[in-house]
PDB file of N, CA and C in Angstrom:
ATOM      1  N   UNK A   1     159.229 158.998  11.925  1.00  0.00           N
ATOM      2  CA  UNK A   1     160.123 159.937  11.279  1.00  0.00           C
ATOM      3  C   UNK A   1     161.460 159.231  11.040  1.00  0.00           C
ATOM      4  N   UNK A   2     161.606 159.331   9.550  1.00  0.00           N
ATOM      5  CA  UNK A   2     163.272 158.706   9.436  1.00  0.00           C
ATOM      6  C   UNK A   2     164.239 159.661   9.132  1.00  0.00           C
ATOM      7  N   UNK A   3     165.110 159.937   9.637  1.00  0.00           N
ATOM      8  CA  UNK A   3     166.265 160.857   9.063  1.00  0.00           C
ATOM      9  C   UNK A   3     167.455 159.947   9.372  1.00  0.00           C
ATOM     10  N   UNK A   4     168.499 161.014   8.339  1.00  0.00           N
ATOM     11  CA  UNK A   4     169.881 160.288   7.937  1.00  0.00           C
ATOM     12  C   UNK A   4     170.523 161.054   8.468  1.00  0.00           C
ATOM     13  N   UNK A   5     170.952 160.330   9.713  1.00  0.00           N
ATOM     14  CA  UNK A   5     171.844 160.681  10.533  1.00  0.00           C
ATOM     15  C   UNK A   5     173.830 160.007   9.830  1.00  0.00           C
ATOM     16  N   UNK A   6     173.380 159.449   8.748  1.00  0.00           N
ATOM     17  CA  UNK A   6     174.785 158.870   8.486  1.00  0.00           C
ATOM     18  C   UNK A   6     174.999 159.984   7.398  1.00  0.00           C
ATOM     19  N   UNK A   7     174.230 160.930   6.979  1.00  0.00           N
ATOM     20  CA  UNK A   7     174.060 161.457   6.000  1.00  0.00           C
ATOM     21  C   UNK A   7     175.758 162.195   6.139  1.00  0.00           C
ATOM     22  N   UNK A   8     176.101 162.777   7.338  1.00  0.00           N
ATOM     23  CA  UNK A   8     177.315 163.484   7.622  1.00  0.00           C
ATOM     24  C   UNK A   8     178.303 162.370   8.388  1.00  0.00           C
ATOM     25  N   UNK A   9     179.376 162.740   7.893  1.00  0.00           N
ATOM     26  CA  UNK A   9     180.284 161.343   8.930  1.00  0.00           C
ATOM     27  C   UNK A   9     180.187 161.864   9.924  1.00  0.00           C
ATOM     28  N   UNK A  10     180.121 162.913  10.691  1.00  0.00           N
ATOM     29  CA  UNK A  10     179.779 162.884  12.274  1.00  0.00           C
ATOM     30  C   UNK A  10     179.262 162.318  12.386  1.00  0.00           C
ATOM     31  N   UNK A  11     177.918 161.876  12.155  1.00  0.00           N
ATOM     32  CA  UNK A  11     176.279 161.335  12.690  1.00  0.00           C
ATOM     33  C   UNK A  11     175.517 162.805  13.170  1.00  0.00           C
ATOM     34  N   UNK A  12     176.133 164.133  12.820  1.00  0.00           N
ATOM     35  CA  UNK A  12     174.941 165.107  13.221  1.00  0.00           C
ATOM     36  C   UNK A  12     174.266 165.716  12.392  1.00  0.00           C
ATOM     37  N   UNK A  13     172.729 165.861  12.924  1.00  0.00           N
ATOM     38  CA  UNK A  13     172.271 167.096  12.130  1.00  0.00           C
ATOM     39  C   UNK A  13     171.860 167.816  12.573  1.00  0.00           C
ATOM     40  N   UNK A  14     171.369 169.255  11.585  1.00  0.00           N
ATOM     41  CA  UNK A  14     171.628 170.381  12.148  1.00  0.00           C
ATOM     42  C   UNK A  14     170.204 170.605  13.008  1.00  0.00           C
ATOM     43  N   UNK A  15     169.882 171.584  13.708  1.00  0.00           N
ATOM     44  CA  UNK A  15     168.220 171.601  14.367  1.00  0.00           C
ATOM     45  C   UNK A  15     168.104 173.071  14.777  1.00  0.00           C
ATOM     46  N   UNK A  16     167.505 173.261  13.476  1.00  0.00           N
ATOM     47  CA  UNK A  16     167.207 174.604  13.967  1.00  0.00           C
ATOM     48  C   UNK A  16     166.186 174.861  14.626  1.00  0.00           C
ATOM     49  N   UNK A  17     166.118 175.740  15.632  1.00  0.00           N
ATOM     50  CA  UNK A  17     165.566 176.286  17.243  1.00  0.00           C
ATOM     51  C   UNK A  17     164.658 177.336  16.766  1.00  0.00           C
ATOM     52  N   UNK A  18     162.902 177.170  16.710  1.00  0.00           N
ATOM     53  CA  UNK A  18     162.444 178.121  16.114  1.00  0.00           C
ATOM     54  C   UNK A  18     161.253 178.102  17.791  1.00  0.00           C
ATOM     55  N   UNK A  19     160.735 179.217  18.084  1.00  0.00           N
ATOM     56  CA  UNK A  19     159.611 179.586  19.059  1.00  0.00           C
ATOM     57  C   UNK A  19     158.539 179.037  18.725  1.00  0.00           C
ATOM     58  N   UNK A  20     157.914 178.172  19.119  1.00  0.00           N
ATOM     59  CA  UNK A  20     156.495 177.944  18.291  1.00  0.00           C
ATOM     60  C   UNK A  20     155.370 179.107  18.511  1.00  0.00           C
ATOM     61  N   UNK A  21     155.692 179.830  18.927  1.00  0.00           N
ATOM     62  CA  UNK A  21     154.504 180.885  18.860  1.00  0.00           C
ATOM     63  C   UNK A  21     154.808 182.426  17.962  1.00  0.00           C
ATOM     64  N   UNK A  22     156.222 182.786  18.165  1.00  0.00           N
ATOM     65  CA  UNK A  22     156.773 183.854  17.442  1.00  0.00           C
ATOM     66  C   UNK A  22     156.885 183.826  16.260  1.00  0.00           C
ATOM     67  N   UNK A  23     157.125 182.153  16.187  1.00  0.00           N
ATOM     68  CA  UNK A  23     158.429 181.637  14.695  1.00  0.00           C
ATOM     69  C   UNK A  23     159.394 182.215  14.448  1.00  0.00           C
ATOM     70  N   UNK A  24     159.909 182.606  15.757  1.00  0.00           N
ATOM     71  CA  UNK A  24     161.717 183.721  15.382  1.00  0.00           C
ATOM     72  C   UNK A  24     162.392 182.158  15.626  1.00  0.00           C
ATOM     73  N   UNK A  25     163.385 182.476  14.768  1.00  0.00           N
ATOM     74  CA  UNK A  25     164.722 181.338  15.179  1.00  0.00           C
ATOM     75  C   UNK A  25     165.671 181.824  15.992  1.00  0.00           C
ATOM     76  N   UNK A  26     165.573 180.639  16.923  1.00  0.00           N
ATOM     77  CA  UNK A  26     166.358 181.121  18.905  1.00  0.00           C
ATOM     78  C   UNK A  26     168.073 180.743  18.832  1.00  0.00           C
ATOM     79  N   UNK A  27     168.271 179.355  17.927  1.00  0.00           N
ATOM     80  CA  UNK A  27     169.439 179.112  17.821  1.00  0.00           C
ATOM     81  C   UNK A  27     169.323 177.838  16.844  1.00  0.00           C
ATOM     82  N   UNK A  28     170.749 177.490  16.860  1.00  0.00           N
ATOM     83  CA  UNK A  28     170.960 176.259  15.897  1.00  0.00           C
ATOM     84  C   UNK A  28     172.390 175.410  16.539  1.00  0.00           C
ATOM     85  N   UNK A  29     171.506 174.470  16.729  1.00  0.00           N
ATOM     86  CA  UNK A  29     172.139 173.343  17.890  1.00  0.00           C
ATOM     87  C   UNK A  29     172.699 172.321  16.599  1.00  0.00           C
ATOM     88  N   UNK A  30     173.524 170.933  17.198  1.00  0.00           N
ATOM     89  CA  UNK A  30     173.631 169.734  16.357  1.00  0.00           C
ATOM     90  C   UNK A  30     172.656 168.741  17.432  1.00  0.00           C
ATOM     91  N   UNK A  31     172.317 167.707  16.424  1.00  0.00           N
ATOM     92  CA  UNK A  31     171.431 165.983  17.071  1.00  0.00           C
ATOM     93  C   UNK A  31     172.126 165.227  16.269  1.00  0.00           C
ATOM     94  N   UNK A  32     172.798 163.894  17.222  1.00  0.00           N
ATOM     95  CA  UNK A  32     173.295 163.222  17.232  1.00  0.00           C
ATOM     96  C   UNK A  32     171.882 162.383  17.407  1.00  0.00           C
ATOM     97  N   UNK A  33     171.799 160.591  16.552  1.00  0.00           N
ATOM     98  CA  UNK A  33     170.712 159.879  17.257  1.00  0.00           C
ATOM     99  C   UNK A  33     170.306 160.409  18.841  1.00  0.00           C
ATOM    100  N   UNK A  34     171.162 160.102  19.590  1.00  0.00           N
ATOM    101  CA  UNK A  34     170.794 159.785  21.337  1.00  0.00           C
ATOM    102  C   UNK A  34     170.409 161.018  21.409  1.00  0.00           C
ATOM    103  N   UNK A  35     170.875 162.635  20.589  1.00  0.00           N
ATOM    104  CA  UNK A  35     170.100 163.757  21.750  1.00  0.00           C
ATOM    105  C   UNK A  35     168.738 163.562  21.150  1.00  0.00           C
ATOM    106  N   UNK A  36     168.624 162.933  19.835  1.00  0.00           N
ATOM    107  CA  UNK A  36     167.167 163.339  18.808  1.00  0.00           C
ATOM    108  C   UNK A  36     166.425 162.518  19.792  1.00  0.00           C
ATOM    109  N   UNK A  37     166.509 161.261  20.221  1.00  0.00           N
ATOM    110  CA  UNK A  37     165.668 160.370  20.985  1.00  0.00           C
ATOM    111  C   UNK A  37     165.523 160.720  22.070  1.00  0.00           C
ATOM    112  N   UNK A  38     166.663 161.282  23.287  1.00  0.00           N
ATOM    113  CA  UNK A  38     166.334 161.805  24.473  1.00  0.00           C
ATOM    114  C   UNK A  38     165.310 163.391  24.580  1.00  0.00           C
ATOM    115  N   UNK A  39     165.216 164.152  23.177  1.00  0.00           N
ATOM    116  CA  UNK A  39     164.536 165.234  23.164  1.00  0.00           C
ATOM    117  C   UNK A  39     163.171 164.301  22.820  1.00  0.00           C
ATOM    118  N   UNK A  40     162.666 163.158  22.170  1.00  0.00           N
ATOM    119  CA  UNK A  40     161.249 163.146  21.907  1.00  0.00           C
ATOM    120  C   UNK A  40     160.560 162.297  23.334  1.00  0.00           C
ATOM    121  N   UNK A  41     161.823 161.953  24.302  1.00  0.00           N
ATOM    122  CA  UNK A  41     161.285 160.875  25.063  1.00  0.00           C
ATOM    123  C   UNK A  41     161.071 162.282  26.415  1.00  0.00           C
ATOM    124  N   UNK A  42     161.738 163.182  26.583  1.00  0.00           N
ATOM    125  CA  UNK A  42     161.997 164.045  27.840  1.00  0.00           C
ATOM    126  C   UNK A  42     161.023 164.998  27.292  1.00  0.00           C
ATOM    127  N   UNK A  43     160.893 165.437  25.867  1.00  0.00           N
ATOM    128  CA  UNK A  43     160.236 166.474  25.857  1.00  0.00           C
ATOM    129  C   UNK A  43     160.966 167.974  26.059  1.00  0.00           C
ATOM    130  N   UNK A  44     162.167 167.644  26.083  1.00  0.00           N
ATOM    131  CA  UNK A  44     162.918 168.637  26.772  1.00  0.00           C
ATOM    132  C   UNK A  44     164.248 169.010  25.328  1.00  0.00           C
ATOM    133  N   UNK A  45     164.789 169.582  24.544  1.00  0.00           N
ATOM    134  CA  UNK A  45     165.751 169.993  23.514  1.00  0.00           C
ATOM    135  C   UNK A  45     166.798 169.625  24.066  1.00  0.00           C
ATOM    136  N   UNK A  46     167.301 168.399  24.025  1.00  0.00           N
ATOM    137  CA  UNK A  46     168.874 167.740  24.008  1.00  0.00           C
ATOM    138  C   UNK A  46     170.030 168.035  22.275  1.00  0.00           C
ATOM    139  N   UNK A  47     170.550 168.692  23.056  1.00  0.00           N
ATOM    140  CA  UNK A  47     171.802 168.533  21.559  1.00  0.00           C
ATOM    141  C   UNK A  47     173.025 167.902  21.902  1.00  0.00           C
ATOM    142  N   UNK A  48     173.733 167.745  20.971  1.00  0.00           N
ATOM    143  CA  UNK A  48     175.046 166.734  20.847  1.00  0.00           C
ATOM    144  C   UNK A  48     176.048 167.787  21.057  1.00  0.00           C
ATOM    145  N   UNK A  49     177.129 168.302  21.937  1.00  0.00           N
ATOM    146  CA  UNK A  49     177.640 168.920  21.916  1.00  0.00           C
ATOM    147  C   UNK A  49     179.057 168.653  21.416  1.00  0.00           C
ATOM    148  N   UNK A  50     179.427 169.753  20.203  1.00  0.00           N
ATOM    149  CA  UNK A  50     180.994 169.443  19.582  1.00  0.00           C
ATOM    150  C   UNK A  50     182.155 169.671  20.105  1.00  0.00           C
ATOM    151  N   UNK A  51     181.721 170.380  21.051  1.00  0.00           N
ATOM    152  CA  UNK A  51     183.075 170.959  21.565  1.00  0.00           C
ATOM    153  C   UNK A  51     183.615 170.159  22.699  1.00  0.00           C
ATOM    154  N   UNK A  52     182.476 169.794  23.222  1.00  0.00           N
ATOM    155  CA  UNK A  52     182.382 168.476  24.781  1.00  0.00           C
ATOM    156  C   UNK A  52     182.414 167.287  24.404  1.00  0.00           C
ATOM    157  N   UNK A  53     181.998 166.933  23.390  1.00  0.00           N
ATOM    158  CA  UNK A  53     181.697 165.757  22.389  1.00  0.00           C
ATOM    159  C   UNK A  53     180.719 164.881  23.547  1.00  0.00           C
ATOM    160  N   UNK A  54     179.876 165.240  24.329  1.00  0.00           N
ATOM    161  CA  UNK A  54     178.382 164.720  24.989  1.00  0.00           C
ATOM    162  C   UNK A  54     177.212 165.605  24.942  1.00  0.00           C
ATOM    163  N   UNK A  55     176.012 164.961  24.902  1.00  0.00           N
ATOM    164  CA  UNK A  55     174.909 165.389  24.964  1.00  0.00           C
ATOM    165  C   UNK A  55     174.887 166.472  26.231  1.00  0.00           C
ATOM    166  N   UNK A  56     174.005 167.641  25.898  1.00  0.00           N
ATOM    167  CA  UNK A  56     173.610 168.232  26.779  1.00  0.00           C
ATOM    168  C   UNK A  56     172.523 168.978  26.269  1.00  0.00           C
ATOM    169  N   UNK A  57     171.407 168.944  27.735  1.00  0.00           N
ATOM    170  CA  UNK A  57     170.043 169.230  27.486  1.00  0.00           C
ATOM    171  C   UNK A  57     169.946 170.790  27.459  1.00  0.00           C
ATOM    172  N   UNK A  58     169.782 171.535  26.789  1.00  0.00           N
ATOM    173  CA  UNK A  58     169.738 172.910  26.822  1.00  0.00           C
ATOM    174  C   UNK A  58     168.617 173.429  27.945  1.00  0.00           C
ATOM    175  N   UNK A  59     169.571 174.165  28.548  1.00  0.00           N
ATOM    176  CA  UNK A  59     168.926 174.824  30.198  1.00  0.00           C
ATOM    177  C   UNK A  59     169.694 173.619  31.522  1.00  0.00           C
ATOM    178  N   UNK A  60     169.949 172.894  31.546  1.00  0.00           N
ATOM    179  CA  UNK A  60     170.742 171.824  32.263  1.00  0.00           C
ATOM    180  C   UNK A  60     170.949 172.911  33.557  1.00  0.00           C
ATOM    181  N   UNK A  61     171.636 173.874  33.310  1.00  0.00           N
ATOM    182  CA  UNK A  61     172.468 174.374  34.088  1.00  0.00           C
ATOM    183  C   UNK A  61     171.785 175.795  34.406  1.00  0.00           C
ATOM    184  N   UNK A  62     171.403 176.418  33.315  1.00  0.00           N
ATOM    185  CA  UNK A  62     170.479 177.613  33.687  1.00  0.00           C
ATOM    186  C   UNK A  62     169.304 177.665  34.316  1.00  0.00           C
ATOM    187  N   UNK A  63     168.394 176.711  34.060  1.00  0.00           N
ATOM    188  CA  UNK A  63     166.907 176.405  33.427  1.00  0.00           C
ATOM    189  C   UNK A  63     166.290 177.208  32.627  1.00  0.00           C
ATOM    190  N   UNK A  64     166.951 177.271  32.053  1.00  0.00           N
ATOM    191  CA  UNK A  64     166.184 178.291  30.904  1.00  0.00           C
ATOM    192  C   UNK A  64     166.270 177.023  29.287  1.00  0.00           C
ATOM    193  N   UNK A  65     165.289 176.097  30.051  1.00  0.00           N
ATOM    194  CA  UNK A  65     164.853 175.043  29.349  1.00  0.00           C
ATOM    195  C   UNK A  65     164.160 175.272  27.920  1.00  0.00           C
ATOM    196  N   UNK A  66     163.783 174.384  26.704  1.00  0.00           N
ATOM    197  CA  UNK A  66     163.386 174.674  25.728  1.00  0.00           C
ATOM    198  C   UNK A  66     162.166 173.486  25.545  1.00  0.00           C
ATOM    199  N   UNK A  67     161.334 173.671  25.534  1.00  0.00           N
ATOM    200  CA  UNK A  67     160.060 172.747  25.799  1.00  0.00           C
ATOM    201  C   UNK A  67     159.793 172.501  24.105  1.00  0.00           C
ATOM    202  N   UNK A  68     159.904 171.118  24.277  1.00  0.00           N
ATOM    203  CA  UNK A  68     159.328 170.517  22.482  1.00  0.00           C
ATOM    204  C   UNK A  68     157.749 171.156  22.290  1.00  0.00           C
ATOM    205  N   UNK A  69     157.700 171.049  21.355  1.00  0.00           N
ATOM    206  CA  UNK A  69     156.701 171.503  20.794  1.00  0.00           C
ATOM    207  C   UNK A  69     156.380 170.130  19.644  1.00  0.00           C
ATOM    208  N   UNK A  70     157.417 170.525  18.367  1.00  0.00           N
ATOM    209  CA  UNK A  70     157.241 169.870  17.434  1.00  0.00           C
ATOM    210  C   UNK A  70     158.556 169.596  16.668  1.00  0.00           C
ATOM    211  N   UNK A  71     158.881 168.642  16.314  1.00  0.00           N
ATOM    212  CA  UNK A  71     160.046 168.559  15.556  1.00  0.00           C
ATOM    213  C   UNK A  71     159.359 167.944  13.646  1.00  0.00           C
ATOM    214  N   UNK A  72     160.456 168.693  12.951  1.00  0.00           N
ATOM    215  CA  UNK A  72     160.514 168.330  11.793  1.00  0.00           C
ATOM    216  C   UNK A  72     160.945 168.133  10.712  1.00  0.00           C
ATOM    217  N   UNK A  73     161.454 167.005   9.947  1.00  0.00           N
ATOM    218  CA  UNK A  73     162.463 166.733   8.882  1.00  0.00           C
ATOM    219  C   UNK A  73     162.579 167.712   7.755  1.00  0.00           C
ATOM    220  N   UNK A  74     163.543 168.303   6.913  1.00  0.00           N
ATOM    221  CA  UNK A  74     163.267 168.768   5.755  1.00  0.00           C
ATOM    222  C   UNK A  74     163.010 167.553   4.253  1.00  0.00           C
ATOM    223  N   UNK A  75     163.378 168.130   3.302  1.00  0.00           N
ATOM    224  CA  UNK A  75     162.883 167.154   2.500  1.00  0.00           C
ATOM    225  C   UNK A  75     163.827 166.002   2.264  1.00  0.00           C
ATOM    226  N   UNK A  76     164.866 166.500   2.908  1.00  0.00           N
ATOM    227  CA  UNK A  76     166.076 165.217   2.372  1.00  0.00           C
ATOM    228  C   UNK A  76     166.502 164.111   3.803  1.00  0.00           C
ATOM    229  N   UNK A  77     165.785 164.650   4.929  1.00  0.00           N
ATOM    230  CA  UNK A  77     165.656 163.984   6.156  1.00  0.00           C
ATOM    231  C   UNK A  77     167.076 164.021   6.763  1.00  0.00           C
ATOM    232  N   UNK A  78     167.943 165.341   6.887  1.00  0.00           N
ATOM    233  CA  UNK A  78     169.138 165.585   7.146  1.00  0.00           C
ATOM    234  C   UNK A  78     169.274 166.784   8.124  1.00  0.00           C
ATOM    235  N   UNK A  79     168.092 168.020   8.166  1.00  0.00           N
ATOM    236  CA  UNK A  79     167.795 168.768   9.022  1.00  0.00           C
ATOM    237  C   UNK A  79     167.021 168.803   9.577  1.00  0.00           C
ATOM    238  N   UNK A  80     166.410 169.291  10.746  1.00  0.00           N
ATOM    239  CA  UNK A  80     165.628 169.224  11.636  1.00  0.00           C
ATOM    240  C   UNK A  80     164.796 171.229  11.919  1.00  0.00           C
ATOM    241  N   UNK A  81     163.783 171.066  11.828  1.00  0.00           N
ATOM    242  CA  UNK A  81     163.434 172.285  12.012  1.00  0.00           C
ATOM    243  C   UNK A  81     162.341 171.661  13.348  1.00  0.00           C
ATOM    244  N   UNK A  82     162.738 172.507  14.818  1.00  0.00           N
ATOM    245  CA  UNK A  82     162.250 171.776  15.843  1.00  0.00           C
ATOM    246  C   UNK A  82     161.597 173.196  16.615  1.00  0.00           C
ATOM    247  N   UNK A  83     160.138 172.984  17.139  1.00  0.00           N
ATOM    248  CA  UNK A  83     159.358 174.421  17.241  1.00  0.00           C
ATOM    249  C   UNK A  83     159.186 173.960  18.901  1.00  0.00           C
ATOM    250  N   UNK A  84     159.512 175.017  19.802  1.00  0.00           N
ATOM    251  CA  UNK A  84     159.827 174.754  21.325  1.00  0.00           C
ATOM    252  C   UNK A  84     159.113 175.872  21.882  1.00  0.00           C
ATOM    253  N   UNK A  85     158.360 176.184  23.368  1.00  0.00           N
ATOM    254  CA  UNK A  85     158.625 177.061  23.931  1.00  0.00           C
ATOM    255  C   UNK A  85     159.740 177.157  24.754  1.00  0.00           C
ATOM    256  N   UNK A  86     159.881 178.449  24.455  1.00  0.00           N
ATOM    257  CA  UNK A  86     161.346 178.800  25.536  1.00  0.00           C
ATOM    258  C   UNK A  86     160.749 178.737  26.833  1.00  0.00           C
ATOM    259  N   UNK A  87     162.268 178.579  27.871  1.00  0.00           N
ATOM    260  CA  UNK A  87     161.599 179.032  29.365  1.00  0.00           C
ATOM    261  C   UNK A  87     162.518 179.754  30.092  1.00  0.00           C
ATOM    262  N   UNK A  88     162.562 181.199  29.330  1.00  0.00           N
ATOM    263  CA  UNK A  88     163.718 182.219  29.492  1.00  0.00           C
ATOM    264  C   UNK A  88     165.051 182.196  28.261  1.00  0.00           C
ATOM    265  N   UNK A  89     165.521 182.964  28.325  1.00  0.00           N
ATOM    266  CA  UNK A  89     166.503 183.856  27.413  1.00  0.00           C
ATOM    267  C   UNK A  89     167.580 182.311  26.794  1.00  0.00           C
ATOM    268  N   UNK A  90     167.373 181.887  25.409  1.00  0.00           N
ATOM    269  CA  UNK A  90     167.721 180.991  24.500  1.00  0.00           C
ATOM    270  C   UNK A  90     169.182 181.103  24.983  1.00  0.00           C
ATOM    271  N   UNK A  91     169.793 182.162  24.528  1.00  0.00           N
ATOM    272  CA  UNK A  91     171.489 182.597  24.329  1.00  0.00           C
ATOM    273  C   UNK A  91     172.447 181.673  25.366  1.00  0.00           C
ATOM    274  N   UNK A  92     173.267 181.696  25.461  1.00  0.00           N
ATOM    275  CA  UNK A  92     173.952 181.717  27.327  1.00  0.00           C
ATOM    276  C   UNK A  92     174.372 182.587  27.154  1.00  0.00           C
ATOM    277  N   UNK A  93     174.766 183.850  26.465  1.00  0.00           N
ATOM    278  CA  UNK A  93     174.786 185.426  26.799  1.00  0.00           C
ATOM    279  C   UNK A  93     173.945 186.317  27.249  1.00  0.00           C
ATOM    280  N   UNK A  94     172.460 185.385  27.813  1.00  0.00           N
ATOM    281  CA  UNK A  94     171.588 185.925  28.313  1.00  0.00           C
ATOM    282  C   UNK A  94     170.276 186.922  27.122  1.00  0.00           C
ATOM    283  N   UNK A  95     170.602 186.717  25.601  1.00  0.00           N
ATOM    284  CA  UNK A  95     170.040 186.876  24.620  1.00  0.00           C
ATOM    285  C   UNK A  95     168.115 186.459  24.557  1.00  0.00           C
ATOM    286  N   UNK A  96     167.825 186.704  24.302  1.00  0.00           N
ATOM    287  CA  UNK A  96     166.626 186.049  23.946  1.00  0.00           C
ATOM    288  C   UNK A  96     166.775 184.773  22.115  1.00  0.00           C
ATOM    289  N   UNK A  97     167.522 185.642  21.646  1.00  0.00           N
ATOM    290  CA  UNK A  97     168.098 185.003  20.652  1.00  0.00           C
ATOM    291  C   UNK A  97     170.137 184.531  20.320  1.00  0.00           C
ATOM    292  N   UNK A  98     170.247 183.712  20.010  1.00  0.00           N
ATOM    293  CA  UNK A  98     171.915 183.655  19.769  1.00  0.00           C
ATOM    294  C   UNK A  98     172.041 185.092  18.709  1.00  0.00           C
ATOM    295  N   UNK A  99     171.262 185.535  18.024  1.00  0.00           N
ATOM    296  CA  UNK A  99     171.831 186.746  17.462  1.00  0.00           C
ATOM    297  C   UNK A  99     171.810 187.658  18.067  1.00  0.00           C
ATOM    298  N   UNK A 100     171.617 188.098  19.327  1.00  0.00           N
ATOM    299  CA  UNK A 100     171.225 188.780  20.352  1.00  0.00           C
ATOM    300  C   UNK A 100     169.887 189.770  19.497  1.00  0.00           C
ATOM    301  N   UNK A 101     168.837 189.349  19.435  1.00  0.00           N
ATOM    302  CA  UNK A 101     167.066 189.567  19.085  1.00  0.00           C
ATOM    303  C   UNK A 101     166.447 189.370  20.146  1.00  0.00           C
ATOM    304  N   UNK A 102     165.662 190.473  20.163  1.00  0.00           N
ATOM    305  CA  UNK A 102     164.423 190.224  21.423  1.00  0.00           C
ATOM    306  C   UNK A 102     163.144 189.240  20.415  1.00  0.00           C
ATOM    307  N   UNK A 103     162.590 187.879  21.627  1.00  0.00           N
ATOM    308  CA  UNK A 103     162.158 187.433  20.593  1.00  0.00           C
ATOM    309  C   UNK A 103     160.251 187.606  20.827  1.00  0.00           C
TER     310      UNK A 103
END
């Protein structure tokens, strides 16, 4: 899989967070190279965080981990549509979804 991570002068792209069994969308994270590679090597949904400006593995702290499934480029290799099981409530508002959706 090649994507253009230079595509944005950050180096991020976007990854949207879909259930692989529901197909509801849970959230929408950024990947920086290092979280895209630490999510295919752990198996586990690493994003690049903007506000911290470091990686962090989603659930780290909760465990309410996001288990790869499948990741996948769109056509211009700039977004990421990435299919996970959850392992408990997506949000950190305790949501099942960031829009607050039961999913």
């Amino acid at each position: 899989m090649t994507l253009d991570f230079n595509k944005n002068k950050n180096g991020l792209l976007p990854a949207i967070i879909q259930d692989a069994t529901t197909k509801n969308v849970l959230m929408l994270g950024y990947m920086n190279q290092e979280a895209f590679e630490k999510t295919r090597q752990t198996k586990l949904v690493t994003f690049f965080s903007r506000s911290k400006q470091q990686l962090w593995t989603k659930g780290e702290e909760s465990g309410h981990c996001l288990e790869l499934v499948e990741m996948k480029p769109d056509c211009d290799n700039d977004t990421l549509l990435i299919s996970v099981n959850p392992k408990g409530p997506t949000c950190h508002k305790g949501t099942d979804t960031c829009w607050g959706e039961k999913n």
